[in-house]
Protein backbone atom coordinates (compact mmCIF):
# COMPACT_ATOMS: atom_id res chain seq x y z
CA UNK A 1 24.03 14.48 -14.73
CA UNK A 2 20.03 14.65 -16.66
CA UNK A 3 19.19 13.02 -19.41
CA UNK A 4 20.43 15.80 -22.11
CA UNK A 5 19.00 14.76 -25.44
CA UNK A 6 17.85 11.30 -27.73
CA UNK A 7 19.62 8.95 -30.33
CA UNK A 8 17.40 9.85 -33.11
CA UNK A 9 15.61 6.58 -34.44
CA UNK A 10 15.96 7.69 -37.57
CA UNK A 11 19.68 8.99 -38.32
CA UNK A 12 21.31 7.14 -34.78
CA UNK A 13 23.17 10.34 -34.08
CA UNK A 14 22.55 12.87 -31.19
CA UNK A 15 19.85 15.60 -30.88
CA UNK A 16 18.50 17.88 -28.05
CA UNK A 17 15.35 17.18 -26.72
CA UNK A 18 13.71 21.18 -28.24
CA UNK A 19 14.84 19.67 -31.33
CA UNK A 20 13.27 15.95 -30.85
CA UNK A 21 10.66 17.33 -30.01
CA UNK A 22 10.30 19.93 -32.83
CA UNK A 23 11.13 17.43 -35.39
CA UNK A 24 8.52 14.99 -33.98
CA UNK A 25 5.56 17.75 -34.16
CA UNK A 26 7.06 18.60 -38.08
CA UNK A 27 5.81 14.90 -38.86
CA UNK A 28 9.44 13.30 -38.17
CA UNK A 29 12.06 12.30 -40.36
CA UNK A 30 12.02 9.09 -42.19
CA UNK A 31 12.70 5.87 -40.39
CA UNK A 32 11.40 7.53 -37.50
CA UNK A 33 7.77 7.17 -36.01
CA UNK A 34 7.71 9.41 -33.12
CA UNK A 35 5.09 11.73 -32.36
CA UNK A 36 5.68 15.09 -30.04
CA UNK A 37 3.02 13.99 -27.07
CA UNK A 38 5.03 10.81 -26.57
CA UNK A 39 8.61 12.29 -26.50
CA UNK A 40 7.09 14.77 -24.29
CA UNK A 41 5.60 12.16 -21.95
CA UNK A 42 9.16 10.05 -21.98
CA UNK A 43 10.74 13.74 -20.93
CA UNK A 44 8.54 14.00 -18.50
CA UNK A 45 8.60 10.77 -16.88
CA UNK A 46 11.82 11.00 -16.62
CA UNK A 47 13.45 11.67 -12.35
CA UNK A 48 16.01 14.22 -12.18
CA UNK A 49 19.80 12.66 -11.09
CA UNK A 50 19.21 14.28 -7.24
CA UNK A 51 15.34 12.28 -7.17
CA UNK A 52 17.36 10.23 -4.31
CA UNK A 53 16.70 6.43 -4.00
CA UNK A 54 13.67 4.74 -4.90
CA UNK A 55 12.33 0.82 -4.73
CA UNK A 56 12.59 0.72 -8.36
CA UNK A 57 16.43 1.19 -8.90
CA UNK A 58 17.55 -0.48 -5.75
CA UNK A 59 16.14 -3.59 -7.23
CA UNK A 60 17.94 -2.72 -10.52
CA UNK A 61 21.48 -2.35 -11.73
CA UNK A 62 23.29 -0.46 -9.06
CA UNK A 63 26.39 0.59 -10.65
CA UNK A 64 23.76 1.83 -13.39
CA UNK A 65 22.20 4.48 -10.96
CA UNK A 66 24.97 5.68 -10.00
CA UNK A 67 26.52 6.60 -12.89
CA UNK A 68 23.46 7.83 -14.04
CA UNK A 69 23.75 10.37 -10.80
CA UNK A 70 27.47 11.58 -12.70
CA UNK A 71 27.44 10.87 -16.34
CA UNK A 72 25.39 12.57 -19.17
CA UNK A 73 22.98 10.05 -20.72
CA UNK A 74 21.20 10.18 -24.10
CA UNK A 75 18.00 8.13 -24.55
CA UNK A 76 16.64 5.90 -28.00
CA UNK A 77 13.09 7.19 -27.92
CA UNK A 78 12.00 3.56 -29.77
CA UNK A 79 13.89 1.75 -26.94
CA UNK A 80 11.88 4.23 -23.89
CA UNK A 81 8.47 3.60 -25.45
CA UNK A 82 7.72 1.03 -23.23
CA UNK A 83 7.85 3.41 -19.80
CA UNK A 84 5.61 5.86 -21.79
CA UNK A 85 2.59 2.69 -22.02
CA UNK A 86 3.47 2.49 -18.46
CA UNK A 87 2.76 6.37 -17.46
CA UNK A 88 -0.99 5.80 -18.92
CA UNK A 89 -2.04 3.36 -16.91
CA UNK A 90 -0.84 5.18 -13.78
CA UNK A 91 -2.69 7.62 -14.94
CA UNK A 92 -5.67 5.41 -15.07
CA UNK A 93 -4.85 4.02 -11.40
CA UNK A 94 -4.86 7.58 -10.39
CA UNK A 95 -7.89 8.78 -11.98
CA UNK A 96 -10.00 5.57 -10.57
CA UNK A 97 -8.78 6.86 -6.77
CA UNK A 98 -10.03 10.40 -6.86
CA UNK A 99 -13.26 8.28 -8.11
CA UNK A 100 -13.16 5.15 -5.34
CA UNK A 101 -12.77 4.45 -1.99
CA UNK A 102 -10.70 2.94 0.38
CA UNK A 103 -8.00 3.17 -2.45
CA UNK A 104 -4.24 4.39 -2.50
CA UNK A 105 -2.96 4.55 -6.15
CA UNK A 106 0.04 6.17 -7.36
CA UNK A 107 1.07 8.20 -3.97
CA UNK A 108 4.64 8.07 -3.30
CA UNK A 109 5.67 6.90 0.64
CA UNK A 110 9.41 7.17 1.96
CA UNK A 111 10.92 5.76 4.96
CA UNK A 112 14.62 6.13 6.55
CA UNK A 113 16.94 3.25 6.57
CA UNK A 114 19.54 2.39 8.52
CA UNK A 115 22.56 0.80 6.69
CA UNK A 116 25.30 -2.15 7.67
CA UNK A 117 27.47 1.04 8.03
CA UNK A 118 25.09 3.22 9.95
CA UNK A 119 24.10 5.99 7.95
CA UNK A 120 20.34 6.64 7.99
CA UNK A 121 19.13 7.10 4.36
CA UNK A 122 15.60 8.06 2.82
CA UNK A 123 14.24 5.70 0.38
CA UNK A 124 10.78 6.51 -1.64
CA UNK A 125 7.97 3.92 -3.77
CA UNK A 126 5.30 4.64 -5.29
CA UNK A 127 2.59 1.68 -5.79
CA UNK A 128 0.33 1.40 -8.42
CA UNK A 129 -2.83 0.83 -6.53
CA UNK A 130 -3.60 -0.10 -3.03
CA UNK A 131 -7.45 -1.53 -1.93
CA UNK A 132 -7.28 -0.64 1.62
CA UNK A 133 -10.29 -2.54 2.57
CA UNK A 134 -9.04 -6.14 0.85
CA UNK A 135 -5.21 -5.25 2.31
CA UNK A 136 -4.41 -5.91 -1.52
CA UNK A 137 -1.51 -4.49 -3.43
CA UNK A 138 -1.89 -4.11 -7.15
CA UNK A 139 1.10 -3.44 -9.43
CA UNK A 140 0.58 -2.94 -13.19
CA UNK A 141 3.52 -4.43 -15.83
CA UNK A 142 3.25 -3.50 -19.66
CA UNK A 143 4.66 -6.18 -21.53
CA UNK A 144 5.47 -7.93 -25.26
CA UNK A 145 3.65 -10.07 -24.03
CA UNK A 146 1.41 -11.29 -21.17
CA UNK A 147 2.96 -14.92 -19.74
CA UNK A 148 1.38 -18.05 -20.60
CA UNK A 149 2.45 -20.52 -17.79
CA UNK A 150 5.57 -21.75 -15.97
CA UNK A 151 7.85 -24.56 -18.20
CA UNK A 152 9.23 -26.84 -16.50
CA UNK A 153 11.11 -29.85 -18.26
CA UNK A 154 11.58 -33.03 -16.13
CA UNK A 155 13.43 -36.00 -16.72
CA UNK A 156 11.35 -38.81 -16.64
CA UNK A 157 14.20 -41.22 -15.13
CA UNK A 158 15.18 -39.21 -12.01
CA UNK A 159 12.29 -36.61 -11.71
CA UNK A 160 15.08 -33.96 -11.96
CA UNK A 161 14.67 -30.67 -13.31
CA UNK A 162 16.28 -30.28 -16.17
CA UNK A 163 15.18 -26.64 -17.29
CA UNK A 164 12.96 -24.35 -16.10
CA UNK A 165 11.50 -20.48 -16.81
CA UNK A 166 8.25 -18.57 -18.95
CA UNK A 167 9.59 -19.31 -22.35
CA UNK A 168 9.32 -22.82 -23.99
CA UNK A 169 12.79 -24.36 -25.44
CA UNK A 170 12.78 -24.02 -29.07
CA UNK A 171 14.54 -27.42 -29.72
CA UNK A 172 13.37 -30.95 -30.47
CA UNK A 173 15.74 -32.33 -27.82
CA UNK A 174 17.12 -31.42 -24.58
CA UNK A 175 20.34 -33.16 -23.23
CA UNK A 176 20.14 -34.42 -19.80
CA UNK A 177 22.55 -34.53 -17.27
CA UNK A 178 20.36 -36.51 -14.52
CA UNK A 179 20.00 -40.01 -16.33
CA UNK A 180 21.76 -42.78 -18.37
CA UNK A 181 19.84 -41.56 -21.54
CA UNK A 182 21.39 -38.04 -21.56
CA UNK A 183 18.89 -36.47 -23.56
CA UNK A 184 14.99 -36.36 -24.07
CA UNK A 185 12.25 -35.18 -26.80
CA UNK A 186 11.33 -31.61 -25.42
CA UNK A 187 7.99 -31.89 -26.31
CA UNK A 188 7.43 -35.60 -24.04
CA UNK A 189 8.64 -33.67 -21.21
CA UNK A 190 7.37 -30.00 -20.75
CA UNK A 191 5.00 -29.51 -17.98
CA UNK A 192 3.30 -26.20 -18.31
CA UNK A 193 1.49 -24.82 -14.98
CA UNK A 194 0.50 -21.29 -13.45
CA UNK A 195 2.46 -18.25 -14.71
CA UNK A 196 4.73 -16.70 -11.99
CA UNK A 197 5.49 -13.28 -11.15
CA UNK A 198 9.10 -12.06 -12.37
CA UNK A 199 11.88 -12.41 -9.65
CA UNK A 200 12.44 -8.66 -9.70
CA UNK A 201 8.55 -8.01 -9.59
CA UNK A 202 8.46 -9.89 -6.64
CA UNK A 203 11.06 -7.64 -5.10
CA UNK A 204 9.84 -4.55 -5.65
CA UNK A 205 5.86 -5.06 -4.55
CA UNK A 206 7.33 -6.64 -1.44
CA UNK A 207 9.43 -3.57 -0.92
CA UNK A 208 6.21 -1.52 -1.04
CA UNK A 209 4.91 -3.32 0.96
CA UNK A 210 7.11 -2.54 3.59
CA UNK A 211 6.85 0.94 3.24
CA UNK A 212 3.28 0.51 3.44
CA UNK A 213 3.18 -1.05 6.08
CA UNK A 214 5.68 1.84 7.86
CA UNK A 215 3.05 3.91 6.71
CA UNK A 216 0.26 2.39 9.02
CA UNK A 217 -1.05 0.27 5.49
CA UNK A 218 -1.08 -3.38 6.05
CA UNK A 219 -0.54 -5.42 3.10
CA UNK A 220 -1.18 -9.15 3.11
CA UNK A 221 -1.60 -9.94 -0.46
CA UNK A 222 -0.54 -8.58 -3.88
CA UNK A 223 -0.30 -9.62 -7.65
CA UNK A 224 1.02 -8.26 -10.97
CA UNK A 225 -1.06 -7.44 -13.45
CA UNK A 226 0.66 -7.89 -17.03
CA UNK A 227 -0.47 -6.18 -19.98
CA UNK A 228 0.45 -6.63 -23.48
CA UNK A 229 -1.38 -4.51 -26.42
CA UNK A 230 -4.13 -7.71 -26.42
CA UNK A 231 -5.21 -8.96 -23.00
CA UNK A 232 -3.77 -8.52 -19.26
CA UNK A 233 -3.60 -11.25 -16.81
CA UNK A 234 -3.55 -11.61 -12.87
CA UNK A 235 -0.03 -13.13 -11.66
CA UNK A 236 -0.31 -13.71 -8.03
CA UNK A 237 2.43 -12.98 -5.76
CA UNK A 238 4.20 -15.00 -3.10
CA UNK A 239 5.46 -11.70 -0.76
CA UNK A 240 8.38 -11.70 1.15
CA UNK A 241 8.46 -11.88 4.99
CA UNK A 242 8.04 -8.05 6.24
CA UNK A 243 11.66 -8.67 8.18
CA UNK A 244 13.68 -10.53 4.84
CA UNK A 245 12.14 -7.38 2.57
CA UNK A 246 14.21 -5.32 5.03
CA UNK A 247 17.29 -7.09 5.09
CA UNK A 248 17.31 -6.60 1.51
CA UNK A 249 16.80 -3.49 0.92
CA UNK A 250 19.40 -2.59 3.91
CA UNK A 251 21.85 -4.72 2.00
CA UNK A 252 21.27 -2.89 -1.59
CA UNK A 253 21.29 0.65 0.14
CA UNK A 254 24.38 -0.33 1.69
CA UNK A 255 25.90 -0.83 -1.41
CA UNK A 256 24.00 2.07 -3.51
CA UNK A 257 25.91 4.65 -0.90
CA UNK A 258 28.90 3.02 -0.81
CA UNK A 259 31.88 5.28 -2.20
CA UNK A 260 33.25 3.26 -4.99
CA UNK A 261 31.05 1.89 -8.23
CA UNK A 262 28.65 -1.48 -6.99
CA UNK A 263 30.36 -4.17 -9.09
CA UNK A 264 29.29 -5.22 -12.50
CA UNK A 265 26.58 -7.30 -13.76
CA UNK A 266 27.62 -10.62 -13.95
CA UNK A 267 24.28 -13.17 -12.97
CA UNK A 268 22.85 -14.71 -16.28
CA UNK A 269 19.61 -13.42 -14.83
CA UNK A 270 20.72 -9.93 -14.92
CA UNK A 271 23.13 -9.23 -17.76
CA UNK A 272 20.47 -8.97 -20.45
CA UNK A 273 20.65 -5.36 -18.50
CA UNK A 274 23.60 -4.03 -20.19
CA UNK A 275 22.17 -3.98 -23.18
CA UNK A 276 19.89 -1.70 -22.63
CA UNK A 277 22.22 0.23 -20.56
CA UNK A 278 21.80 4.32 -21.14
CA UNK A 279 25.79 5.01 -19.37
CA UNK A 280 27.06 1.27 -20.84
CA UNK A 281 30.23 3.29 -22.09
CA UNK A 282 30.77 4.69 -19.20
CA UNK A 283 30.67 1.24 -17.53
CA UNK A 284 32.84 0.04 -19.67
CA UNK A 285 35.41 2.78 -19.39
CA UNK A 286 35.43 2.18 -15.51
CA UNK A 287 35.68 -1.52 -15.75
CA UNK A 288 37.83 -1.75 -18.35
CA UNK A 289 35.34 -3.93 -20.49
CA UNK A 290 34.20 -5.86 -17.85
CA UNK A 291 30.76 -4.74 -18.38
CA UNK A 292 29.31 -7.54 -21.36
C-alpha cells in the first residue's frame, strides 16, 4: 500500500496529504512548523510500494519493507524532516555532475541476483557521487550531529575492552568485569581516536560498490561524508571484499522474497528501529507484541 496521508504535528491525528499540504501553505496550525515546499519534497521523495528492492532497505529492517509493500502507512512530517535535508544535497551532487567530469552522482544502477533458492531478482542503488578518475565513492549522511571520534574504554589491569562506540558514557564510573577492581573512573580510561563510519553505512556504500563495479565502474575507495546544520566531516571507509558484499546481499534478498514476514528486530544494534517504525502496529499485530 502508499503512504496515504501524515500525523499532523500539531493535533497527532490523521490528515490527507491535499490537506497537509493546504494547511501548511495557510501558515499551519499551531504547534506545527511545516511549510508546503517541504511536505511537498517529503511526498515526493517518497518510492511507490512496487519501486522493487533497493540497497537502502535490504540493509534495513526487512519485515519493515515488506509490510510497507501491504499495509497503509501514515508519516509524522517532524519525524521525515531529516530525508527532506537529505534530497538537497543530492540535488547538489547532481547539479555539480552536469557541471564536472569524470563524475557519476545520483544515477541509479540495478543488477540481477541470484538467491539461496534460485530465483533471479533485480536489485537497484543509487550513489551519491562517484569520481571516476580517483575510483572514489562518495556518500553524503545528514546528521544531529557530525561524530567526534571513536570511545573506547580500557581497563587498565587486563587491557580489555570494556565499552566501546561514538558516544561518551555519561557516568563517573564504569564497572568492570575484566579485573579484581571491578570498576574504574570513566574519565582515567576513555581513549578517543578517529571517527568510524556507521556499521550500516558501511554496508550500503559497499553494496554500491558492487553494482558499480557490475556496471564496468571500479571502486577502490569510499568515505561518508556527515553533515550536521554546522560543519561536515570525511569518515573513511574500510569496504567490504567485492565477493563478501555479495554474499550479503544474496543472503538479505533471500530473505526479503521469502513468503512469510523476515523475523523481528531483536539485535541491540537494531531495535532503536522500531521506534521509528511507520507499520509498527502492524508488526505488532503479526507478532503478537514481539516487536519492542
Amino acid at each position: 500500500m502508499p503512504h496515504i496521508g501524515f500525523v499532523c504535528d500539531a493535533t497527532e491525528l490523521p490528515v490527507d496529504i491535499p490537506a497537509c499540504l493546504a494547511c501548511a501553505r495557510r501558515g499551519a496550525l499551531s504547534g506545527c512548523h511545516q511549510t508546503a515546499p517541504v511536505i511537498a519534497g517529503i511526498v515526493r521523495g517518497l518510492r511507490p510500494a512496487d519501486f522493487g528492492l533497493t540497497v537502502t532497505t535490504l540493509i534495513g529492517c526487512l519485515r519493515k519493507a515488506q509490510l510497507m509493500q501491504t499495509e497503509p502507512y501514515w508519516l509524522k512530517p517532524n519525524e521525515s524532516y531529516w530525508s527532506y535535508r537529505g534530497q538537497l544535497m543530492h540535488g547538489v551532487a547532481a547539479q555539480y555532475a552536469d557541471e564536472a567530469d569524470q563524475i557519476i552522482a545520483e544515477q541509479r544502477l540495478s543488477i540481477v541476483i541470484e538467491t539461496l533458492t534460485g530465483a533471479l531478482v533485480e536489485v537497484s542503488g543509487q550513489p551519491d557521487l562517484v569520481l571516476l578518475d580517483q575510483q572514489r565513492l562518495i556518500d553524503f549522511k545528514t546528521t544531529k550531529s557530525v561524530p567526534t571520534g571513536w570511545r573506547a574504554y580500557v581497563c587498565p589491569e587486563t587491557d580489555q575492552v570494556i565499552s566501546e562506540g561514538p558516544y561518551a558514557l555519561r557516568r563517573k564510573f564504569v564497572e568492570c568485569p575484566h579485573c579484581t577492581l571491578g570498576q574504574h573512573e570513566v574519565k582515567a580510561i576513555e581513549v578517543i581516536s578517529a571517527p568510524r563510519a556507521k556499521v550500516q553505512h558501511v554496508l550500503q556504500v559497499s553494496l554500491y560498490r558492487l553494482l558499480l563495479q557490475r556496471h564496468g565502474y571500479p571502486v577502490e575507495t569510499a568515505e561518508i561524508v556527515y553533515q550536521d546544520m554546522d560543519t561536515q566531516r570525511r569518515v573513511p571507509v574500510d569496504l567490504l571484499p567485492l565477493e563478501e558484499a555479495e554474499r550479503y546481499l544474496r543472503e538479505r534478498i533471500t530473505l526479503a522474497v521469502q513468503t512469510d514476514l523476515p523475523p523481528v528486530l531483536t539485535a541491540p544494534d537494531e531495535i532503536w528501529e522500531c521506534s521509528f517504525c511507520t507499520v509498527r502496529a502492524a508488526c505488532e499485530d503479526r507478532s503478537a507484541g514481539a516487536a519492542v
